[in-house]
PDB file of N, CA and C in Angstrom:
ATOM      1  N   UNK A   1       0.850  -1.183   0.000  1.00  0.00           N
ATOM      2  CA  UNK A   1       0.000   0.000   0.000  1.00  0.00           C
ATOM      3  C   UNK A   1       0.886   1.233   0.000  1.00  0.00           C
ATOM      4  N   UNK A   2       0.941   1.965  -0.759  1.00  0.00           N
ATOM      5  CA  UNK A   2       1.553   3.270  -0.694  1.00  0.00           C
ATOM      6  C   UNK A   2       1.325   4.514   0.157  1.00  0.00           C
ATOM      7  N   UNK A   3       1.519   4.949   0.297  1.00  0.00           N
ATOM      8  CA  UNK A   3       1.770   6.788   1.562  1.00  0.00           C
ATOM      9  C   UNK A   3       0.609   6.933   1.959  1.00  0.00           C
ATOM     10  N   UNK A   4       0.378   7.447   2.628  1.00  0.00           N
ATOM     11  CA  UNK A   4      -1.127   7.898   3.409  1.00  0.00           C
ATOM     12  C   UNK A   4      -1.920   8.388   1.847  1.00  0.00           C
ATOM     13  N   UNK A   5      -3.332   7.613   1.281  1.00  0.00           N
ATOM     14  CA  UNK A   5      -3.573   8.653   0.342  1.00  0.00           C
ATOM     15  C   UNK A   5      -4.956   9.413   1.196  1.00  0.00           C
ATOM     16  N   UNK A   6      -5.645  10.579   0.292  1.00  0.00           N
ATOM     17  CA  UNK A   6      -6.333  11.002   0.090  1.00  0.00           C
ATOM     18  C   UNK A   6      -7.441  10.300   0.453  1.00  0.00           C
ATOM     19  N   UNK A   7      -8.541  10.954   1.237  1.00  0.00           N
ATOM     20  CA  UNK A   7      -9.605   9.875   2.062  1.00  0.00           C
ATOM     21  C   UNK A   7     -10.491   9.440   0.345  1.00  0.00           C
ATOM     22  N   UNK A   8     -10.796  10.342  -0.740  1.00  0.00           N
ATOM     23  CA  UNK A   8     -11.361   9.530  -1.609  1.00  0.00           C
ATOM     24  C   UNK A   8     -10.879   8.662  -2.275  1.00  0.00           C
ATOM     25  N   UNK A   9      -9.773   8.945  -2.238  1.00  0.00           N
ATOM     26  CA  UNK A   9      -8.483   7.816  -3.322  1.00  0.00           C
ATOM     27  C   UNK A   9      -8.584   6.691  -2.164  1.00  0.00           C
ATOM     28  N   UNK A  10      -8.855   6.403  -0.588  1.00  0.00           N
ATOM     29  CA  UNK A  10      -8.402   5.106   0.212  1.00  0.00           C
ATOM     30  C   UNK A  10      -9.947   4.372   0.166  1.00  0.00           C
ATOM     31  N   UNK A  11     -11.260   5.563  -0.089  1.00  0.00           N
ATOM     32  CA  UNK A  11     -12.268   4.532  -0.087  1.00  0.00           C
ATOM     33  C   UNK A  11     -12.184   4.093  -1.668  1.00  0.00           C
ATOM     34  N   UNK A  12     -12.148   4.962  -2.268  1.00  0.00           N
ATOM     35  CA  UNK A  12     -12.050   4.233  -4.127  1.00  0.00           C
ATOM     36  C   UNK A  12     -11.378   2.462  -4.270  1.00  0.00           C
ATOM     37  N   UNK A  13      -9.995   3.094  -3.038  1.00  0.00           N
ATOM     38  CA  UNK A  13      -9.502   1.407  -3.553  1.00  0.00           C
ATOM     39  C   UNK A  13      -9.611   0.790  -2.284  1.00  0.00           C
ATOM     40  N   UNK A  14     -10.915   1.141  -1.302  1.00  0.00           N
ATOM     41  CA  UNK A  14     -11.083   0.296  -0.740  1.00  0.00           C
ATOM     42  C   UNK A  14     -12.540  -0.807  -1.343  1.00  0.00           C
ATOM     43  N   UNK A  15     -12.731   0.143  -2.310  1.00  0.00           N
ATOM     44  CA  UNK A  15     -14.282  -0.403  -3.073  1.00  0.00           C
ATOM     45  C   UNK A  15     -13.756  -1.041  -4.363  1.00  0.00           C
ATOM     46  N   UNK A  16     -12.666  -1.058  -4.131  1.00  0.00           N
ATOM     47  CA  UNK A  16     -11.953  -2.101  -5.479  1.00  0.00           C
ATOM     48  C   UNK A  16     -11.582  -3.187  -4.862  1.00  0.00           C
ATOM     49  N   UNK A  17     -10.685  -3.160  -3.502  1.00  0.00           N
ATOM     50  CA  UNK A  17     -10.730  -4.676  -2.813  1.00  0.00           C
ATOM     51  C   UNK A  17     -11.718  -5.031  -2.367  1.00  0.00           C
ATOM     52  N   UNK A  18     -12.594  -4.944  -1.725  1.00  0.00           N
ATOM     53  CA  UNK A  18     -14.405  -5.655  -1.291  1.00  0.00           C
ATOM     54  C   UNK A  18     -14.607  -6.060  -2.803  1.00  0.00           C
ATOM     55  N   UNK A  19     -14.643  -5.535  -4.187  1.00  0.00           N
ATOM     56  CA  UNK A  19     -14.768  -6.113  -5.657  1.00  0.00           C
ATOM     57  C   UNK A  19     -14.087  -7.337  -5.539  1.00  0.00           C
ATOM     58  N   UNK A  20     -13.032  -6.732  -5.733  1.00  0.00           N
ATOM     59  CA  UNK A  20     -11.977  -8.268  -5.869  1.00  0.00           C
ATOM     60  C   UNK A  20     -12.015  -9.216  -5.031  1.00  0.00           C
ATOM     61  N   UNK A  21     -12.360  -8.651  -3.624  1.00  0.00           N
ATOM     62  CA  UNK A  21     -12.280 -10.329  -2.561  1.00  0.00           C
ATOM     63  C   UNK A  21     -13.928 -10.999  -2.819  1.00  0.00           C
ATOM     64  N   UNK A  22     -14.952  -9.830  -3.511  1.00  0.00           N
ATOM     65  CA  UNK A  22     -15.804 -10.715  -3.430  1.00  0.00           C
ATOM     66  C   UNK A  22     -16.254 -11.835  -4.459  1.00  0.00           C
ATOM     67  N   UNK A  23     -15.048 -11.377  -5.630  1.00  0.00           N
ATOM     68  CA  UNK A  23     -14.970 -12.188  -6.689  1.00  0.00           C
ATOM     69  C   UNK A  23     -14.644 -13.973  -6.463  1.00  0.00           C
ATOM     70  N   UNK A  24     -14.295 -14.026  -5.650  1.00  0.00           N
ATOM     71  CA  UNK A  24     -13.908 -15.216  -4.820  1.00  0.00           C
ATOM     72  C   UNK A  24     -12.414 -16.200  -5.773  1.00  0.00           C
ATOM     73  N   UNK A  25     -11.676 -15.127  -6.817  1.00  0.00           N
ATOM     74  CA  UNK A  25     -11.126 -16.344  -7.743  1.00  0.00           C
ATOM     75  C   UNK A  25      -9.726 -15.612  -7.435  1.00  0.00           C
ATOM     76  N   UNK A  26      -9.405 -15.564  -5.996  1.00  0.00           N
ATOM     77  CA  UNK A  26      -7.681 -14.883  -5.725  1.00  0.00           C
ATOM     78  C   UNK A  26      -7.450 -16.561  -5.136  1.00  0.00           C
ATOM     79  N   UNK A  27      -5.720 -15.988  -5.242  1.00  0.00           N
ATOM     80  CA  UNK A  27      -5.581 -16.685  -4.511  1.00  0.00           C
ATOM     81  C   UNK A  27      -5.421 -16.664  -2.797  1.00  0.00           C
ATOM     82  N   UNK A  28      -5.331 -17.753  -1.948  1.00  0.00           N
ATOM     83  CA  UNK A  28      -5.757 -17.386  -0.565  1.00  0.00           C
ATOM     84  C   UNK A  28      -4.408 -16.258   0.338  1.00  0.00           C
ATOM     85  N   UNK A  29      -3.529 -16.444  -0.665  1.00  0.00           N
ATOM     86  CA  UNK A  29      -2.456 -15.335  -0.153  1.00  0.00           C
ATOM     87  C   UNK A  29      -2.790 -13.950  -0.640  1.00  0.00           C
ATOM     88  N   UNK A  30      -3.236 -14.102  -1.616  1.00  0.00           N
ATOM     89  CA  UNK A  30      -3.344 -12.904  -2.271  1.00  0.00           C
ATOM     90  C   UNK A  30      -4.469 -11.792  -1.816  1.00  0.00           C
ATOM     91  N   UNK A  31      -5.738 -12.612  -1.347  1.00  0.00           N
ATOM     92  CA  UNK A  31      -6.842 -12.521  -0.861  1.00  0.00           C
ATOM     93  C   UNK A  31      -6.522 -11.795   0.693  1.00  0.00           C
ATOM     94  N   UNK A  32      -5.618 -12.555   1.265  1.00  0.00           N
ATOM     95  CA  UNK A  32      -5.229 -11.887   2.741  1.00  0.00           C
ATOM     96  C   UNK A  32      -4.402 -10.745   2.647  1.00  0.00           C
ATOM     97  N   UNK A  33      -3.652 -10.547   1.736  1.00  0.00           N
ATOM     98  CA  UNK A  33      -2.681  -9.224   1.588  1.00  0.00           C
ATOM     99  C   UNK A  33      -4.077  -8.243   1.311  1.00  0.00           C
ATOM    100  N   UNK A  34      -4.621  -8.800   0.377  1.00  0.00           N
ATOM    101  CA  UNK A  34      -5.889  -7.465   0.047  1.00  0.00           C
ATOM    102  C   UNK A  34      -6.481  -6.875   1.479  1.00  0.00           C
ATOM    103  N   UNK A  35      -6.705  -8.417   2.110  1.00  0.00           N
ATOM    104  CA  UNK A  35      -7.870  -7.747   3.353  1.00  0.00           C
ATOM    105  C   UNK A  35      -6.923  -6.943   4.160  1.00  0.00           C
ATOM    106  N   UNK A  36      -5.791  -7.569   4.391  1.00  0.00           N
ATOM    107  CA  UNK A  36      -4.623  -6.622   5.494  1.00  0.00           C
ATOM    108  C   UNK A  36      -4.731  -5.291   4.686  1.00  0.00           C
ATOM    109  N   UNK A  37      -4.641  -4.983   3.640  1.00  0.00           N
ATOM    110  CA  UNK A  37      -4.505  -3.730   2.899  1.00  0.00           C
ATOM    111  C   UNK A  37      -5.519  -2.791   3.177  1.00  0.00           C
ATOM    112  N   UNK A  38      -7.253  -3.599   3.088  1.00  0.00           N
ATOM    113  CA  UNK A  38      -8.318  -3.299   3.499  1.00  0.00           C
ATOM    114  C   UNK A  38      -8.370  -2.542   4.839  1.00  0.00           C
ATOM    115  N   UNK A  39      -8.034  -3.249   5.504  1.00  0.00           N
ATOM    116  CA  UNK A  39      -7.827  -3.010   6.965  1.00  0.00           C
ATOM    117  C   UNK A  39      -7.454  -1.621   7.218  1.00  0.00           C
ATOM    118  N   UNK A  40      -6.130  -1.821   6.871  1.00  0.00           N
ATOM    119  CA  UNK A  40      -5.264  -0.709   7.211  1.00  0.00           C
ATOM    120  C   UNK A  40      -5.747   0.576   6.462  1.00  0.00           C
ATOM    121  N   UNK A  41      -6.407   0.593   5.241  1.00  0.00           N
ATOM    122  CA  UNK A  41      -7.134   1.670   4.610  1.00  0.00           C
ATOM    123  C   UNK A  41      -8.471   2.172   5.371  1.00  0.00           C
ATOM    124  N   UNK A  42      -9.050   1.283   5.582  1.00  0.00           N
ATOM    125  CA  UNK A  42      -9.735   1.547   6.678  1.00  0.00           C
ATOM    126  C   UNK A  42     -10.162   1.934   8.137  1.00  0.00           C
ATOM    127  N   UNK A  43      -9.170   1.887   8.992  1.00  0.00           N
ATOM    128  CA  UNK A  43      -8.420   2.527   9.668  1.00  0.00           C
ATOM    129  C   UNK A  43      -7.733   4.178   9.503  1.00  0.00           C
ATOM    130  N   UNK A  44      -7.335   4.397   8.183  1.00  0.00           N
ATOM    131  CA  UNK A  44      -6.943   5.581   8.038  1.00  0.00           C
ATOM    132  C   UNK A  44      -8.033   6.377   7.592  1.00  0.00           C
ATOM    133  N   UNK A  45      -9.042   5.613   7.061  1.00  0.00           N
ATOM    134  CA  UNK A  45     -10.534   6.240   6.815  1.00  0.00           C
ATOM    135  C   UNK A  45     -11.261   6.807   7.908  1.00  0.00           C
ATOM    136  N   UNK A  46     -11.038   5.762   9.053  1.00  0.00           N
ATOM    137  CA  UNK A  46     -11.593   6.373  10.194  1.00  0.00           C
ATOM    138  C   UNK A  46     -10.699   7.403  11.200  1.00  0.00           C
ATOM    139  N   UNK A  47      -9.775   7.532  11.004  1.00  0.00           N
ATOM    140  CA  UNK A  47      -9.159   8.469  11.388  1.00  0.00           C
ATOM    141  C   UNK A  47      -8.982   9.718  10.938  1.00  0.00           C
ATOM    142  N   UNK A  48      -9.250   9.861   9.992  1.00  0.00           N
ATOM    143  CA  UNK A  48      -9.411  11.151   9.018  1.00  0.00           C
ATOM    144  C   UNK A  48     -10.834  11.593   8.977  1.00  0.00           C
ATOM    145  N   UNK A  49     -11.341  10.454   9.218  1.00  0.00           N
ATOM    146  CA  UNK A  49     -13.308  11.013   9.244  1.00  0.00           C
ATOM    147  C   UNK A  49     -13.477  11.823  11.019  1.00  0.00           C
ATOM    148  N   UNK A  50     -12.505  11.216  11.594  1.00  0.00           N
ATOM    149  CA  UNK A  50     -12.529  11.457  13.289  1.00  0.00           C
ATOM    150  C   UNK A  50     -11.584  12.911  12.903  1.00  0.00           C
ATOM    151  N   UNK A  51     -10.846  13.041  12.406  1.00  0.00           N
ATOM    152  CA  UNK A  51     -10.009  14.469  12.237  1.00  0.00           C
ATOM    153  C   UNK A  51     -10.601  15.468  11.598  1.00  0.00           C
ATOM    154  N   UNK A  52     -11.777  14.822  10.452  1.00  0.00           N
ATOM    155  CA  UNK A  52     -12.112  15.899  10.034  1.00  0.00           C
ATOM    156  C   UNK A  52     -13.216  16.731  10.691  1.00  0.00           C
ATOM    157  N   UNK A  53     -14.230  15.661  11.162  1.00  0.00           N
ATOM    158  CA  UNK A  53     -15.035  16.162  11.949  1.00  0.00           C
ATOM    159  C   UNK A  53     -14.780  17.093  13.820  1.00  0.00           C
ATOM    160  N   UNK A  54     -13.523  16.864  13.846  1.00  0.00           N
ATOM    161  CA  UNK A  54     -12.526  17.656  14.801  1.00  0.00           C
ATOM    162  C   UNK A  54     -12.820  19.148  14.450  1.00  0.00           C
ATOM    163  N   UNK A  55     -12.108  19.031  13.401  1.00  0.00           N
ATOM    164  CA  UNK A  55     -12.241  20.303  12.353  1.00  0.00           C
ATOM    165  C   UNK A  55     -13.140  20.863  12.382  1.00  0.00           C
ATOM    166  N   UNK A  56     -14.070  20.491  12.192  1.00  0.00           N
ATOM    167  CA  UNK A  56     -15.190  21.227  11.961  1.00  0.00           C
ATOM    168  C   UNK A  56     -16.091  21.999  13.300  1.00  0.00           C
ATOM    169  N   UNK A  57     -15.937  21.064  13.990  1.00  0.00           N
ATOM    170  CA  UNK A  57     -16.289  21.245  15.522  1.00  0.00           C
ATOM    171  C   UNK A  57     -15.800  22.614  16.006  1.00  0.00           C
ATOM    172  N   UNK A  58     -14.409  22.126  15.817  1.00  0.00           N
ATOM    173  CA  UNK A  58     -13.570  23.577  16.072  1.00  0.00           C
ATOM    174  C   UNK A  58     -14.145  24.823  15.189  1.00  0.00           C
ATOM    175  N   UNK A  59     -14.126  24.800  14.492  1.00  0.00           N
ATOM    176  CA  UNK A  59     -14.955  25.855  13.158  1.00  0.00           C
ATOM    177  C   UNK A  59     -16.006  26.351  13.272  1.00  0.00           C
ATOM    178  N   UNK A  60     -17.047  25.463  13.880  1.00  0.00           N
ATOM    179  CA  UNK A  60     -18.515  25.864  14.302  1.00  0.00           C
ATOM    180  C   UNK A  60     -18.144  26.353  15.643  1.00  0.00           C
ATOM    181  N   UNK A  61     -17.574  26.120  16.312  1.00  0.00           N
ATOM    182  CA  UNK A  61     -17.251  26.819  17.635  1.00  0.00           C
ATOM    183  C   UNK A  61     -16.870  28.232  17.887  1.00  0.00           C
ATOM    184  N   UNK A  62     -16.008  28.511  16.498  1.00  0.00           N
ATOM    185  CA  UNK A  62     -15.659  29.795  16.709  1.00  0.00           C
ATOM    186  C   UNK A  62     -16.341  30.545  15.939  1.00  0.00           C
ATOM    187  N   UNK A  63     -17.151  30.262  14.861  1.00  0.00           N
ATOM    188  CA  UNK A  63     -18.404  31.183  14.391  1.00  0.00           C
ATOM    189  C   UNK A  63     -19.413  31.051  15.335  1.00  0.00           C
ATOM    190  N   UNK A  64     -19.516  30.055  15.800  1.00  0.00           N
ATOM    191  CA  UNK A  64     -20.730  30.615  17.225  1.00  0.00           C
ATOM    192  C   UNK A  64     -20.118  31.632  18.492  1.00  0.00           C
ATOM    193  N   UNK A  65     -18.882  31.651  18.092  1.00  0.00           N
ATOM    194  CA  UNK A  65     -18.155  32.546  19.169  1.00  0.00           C
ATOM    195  C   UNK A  65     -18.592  33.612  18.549  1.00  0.00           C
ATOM    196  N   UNK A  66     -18.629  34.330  17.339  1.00  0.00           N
ATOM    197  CA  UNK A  66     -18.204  34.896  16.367  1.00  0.00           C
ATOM    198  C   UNK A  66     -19.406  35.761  16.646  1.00  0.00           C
ATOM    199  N   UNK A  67     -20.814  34.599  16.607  1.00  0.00           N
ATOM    200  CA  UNK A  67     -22.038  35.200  16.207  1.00  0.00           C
ATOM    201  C   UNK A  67     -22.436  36.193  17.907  1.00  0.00           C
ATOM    202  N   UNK A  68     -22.259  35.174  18.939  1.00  0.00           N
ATOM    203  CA  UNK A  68     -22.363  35.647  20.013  1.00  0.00           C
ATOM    204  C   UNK A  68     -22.182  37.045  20.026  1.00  0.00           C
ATOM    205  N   UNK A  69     -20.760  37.453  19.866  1.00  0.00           N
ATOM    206  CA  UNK A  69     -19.283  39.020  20.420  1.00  0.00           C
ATOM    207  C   UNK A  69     -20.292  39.937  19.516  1.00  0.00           C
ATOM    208  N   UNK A  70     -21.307  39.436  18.690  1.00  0.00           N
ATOM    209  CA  UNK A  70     -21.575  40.565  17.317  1.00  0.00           C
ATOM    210  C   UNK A  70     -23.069  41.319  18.313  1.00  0.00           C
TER     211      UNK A  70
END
């Protein structure tokens, strides 16, 4: 798996391995590298969905600060 990608680029090819493992015609090594791959993309999915929504939190916080001071 290559560098941290982009949360649409990690679900894109996470919706290409669920394709391929559900094709059922890997082989059983090949099949487990996918899911470990899966995994770990998934994981960074949820961590970036947990960061982004951080973000935002923070953001709405300070325009409600914003709206308040006015």
């Amino acid at each position: 798996m290559p560098k941290k990608m982009k949360f649409q680029e990690a679900m894109n090819r996470l919706d290409e391995i669920v394709t391929l493992l559900n094709n059922n015609q890997l082989e059983l090594e090949e099949a487990m590298s996918l899911f470990e791959e899966g995994i770990k993309l998934s994981n960074q999915c949820d961590k970036q969905l947990k960061e982004f929504e951080m973000k935002m939190d923070e953001l709405l916080k300070v325009e409600a600060q914003n709206d308040s001071a006015e």
